[in-house]
C-alpha atoms as a PDB file:
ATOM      1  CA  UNK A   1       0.746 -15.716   4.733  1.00  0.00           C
ATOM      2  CA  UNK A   2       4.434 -15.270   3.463  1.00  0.00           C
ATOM      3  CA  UNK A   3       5.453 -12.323   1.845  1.00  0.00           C
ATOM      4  CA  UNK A   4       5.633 -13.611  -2.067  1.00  0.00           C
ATOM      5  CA  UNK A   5       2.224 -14.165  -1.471  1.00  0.00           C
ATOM      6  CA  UNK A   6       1.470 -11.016   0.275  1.00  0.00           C
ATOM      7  CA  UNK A   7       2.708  -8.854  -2.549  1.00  0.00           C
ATOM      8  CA  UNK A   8       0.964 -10.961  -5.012  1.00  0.00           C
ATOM      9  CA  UNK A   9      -2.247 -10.163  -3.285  1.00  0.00           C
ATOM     10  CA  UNK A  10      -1.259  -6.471  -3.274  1.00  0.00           C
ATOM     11  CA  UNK A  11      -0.158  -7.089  -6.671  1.00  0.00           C
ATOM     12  CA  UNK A  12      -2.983  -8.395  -8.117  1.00  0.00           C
ATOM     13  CA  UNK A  13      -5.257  -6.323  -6.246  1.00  0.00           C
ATOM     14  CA  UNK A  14      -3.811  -2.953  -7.562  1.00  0.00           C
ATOM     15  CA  UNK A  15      -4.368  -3.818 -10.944  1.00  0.00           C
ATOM     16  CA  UNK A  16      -8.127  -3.807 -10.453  1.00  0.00           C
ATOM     17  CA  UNK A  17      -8.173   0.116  -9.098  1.00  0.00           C
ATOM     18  CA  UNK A  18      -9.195   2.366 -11.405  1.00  0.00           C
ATOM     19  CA  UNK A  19      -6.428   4.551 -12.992  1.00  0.00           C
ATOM     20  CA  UNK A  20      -3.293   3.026 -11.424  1.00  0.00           C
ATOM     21  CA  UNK A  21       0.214   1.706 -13.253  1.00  0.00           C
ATOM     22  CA  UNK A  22       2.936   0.035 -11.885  1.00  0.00           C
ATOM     23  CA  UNK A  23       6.596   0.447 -12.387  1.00  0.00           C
ATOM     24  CA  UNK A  24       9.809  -0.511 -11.463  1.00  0.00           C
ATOM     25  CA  UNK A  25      12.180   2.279 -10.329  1.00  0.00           C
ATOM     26  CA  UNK A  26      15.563   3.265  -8.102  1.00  0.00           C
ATOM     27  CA  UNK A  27      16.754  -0.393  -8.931  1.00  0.00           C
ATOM     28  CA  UNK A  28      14.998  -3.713 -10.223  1.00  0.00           C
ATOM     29  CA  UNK A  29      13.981  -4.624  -6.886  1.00  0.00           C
ATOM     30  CA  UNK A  30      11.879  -1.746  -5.891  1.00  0.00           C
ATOM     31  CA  UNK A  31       8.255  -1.825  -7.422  1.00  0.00           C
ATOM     32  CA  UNK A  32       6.109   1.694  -7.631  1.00  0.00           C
ATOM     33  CA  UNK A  33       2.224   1.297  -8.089  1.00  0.00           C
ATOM     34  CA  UNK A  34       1.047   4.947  -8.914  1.00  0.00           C
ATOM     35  CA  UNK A  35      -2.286   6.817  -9.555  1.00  0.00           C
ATOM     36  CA  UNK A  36      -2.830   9.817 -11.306  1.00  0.00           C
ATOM     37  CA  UNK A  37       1.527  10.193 -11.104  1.00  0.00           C
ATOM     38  CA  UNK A  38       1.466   9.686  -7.092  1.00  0.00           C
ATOM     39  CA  UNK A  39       2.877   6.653  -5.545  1.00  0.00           C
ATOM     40  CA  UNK A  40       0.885   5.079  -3.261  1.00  0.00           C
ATOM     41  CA  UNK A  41       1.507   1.330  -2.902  1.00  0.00           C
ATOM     42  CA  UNK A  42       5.656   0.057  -2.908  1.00  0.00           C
ATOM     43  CA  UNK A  43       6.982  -3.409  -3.056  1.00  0.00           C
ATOM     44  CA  UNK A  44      10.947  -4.186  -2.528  1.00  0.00           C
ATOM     45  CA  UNK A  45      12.848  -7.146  -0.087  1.00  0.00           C
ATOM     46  CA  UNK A  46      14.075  -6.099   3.208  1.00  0.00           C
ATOM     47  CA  UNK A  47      17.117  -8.569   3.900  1.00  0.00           C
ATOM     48  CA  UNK A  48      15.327 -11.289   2.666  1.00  0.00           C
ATOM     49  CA  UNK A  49      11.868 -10.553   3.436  1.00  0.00           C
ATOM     50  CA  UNK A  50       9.515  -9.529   0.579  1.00  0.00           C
ATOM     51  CA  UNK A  51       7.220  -6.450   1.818  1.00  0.00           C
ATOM     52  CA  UNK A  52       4.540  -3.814   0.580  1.00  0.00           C
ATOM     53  CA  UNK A  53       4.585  -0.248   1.574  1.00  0.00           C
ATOM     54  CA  UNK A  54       1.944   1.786   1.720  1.00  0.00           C
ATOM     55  CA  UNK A  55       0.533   5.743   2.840  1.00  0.00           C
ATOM     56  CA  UNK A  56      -1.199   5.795   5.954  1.00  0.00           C
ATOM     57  CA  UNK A  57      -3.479   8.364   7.886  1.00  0.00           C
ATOM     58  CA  UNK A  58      -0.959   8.834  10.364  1.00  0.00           C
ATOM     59  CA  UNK A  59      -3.367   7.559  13.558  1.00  0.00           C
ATOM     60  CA  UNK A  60      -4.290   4.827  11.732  1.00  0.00           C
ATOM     61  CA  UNK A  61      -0.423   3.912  10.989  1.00  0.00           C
ATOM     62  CA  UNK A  62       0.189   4.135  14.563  1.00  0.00           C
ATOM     63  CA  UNK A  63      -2.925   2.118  15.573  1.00  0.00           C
ATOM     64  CA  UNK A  64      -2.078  -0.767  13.104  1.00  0.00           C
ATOM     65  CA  UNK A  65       1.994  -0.615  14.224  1.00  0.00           C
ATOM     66  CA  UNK A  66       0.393  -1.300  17.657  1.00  0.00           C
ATOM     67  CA  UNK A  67      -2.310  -4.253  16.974  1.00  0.00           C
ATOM     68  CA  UNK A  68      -0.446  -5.934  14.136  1.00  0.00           C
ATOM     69  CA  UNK A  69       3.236  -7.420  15.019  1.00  0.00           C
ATOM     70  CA  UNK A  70       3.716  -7.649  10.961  1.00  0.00           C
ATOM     71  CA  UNK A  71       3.588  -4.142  10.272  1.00  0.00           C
ATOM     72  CA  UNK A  72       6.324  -1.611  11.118  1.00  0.00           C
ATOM     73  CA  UNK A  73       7.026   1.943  10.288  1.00  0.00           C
ATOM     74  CA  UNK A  74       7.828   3.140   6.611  1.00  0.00           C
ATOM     75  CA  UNK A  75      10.852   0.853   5.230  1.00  0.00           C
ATOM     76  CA  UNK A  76      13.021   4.095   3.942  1.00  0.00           C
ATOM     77  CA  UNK A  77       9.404   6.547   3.665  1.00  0.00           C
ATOM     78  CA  UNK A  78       8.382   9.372   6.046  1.00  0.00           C
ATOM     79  CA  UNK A  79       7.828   6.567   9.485  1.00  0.00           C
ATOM     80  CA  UNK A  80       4.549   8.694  10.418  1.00  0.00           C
ATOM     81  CA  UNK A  81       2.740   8.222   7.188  1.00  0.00           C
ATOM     82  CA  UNK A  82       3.431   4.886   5.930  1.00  0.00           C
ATOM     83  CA  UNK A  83       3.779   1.770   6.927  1.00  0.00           C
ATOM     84  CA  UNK A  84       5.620  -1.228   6.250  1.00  0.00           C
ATOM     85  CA  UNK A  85       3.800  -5.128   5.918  1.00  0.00           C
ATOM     86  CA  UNK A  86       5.455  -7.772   5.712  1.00  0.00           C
ATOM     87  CA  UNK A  87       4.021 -11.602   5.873  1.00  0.00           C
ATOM     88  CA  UNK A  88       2.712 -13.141   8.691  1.00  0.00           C
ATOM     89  CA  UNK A  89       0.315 -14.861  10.881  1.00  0.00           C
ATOM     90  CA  UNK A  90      -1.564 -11.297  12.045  1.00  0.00           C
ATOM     91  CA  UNK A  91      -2.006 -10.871   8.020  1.00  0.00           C
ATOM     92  CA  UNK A  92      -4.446 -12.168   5.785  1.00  0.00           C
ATOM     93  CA  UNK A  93      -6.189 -11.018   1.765  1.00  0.00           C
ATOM     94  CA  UNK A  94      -8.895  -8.669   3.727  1.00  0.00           C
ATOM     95  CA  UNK A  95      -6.638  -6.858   5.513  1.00  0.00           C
ATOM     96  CA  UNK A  96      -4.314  -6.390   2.918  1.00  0.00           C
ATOM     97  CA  UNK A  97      -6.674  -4.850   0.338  1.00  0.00           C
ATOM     98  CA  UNK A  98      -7.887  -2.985   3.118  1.00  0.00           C
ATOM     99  CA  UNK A  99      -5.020  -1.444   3.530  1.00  0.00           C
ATOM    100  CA  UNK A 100      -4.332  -1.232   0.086  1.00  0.00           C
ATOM    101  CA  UNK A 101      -7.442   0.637  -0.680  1.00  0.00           C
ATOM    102  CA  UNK A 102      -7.203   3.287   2.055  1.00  0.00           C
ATOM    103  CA  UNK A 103      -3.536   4.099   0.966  1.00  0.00           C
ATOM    104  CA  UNK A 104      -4.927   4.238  -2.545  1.00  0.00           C
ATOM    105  CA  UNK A 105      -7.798   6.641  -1.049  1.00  0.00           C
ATOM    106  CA  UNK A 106      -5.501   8.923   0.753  1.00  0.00           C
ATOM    107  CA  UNK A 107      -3.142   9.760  -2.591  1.00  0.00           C
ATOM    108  CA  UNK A 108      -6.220  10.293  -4.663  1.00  0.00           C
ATOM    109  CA  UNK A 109      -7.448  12.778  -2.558  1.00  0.00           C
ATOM    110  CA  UNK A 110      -4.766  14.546  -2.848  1.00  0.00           C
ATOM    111  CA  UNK A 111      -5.065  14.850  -6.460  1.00  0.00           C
ATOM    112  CA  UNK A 112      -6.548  17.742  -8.431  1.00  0.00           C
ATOM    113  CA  UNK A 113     -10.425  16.873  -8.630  1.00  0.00           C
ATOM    114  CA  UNK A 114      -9.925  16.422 -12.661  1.00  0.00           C
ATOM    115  CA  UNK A 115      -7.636  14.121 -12.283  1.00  0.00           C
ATOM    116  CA  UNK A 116      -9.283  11.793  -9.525  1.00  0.00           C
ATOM    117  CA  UNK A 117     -10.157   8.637 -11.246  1.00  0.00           C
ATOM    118  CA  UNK A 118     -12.657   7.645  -8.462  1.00  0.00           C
ATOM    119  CA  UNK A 119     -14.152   9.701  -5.838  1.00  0.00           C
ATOM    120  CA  UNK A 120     -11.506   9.114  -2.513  1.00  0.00           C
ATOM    121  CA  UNK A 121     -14.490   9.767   0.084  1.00  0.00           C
ATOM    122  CA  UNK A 122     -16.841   6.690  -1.499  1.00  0.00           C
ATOM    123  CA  UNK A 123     -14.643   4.823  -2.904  1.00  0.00           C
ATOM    124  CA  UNK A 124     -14.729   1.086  -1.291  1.00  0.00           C
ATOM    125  CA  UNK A 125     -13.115  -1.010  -3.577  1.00  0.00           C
ATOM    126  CA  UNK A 126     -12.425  -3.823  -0.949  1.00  0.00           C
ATOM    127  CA  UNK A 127     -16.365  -3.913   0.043  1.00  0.00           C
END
């Protein structure tokens, strides 16, 4: 998978979670996808190489740095809990909206209960 069509899986993926937006911030190429206020999911190029950003429980981040060659440590985000993907041949769809969803999980439990649009421990978008 390359990385335009790694963030348009991302892409197209966040747009089905329930109560998320998307917008474009710091400078044009930096994309924020956001629930309830909270980014969770970012899109920009590295040198040349389109990638997606996401949170990460921090053993998981450190699991997936270690099995996946295509994912690195935070691109300019705290390195122990997110992680960087960028396109490759370790990546495909699945594991990309699996990621996607659990970053998506972490930030909205984080959020005040009233303002949870889904519940963050039964919420399997992805399934």
């Amino acid at each position: 998978m390359d990385g335009q069509e790694l963030q348009k899986i991302a892409r197209d993926y966040t747009a089905a979670l329930p109560g998320t937006d998307q917008e474009h911030r710091f400078a044009p190429d930096w994309e924020l996808h956001k629930v309830g206020g909270k980014v969770f999911m970012l899109m920009t190029d590295m040198p040349g190489r389109p990638v997606v950003i996401l949170k990460a429980d921090p053993d998981d981040a450190t699991a997936l740095r270690e099995r996946y060659a295509d994912i690195s440590p935070g691109y300019h985000m705290n390195k122990r809990h997110w992680i960087t993907v960028e396109g490759g041949n370790t990546i495909d769809d699945k594991l990309v909206k699996e990621l996607v969803t659990d970053s998506y999980r972490l930030v909205v439990g984080r959020l005040p209960k009233s303002r949870q649009p889904v519940d963050p421990h039964n919420y399997n978008h992805h399934a």
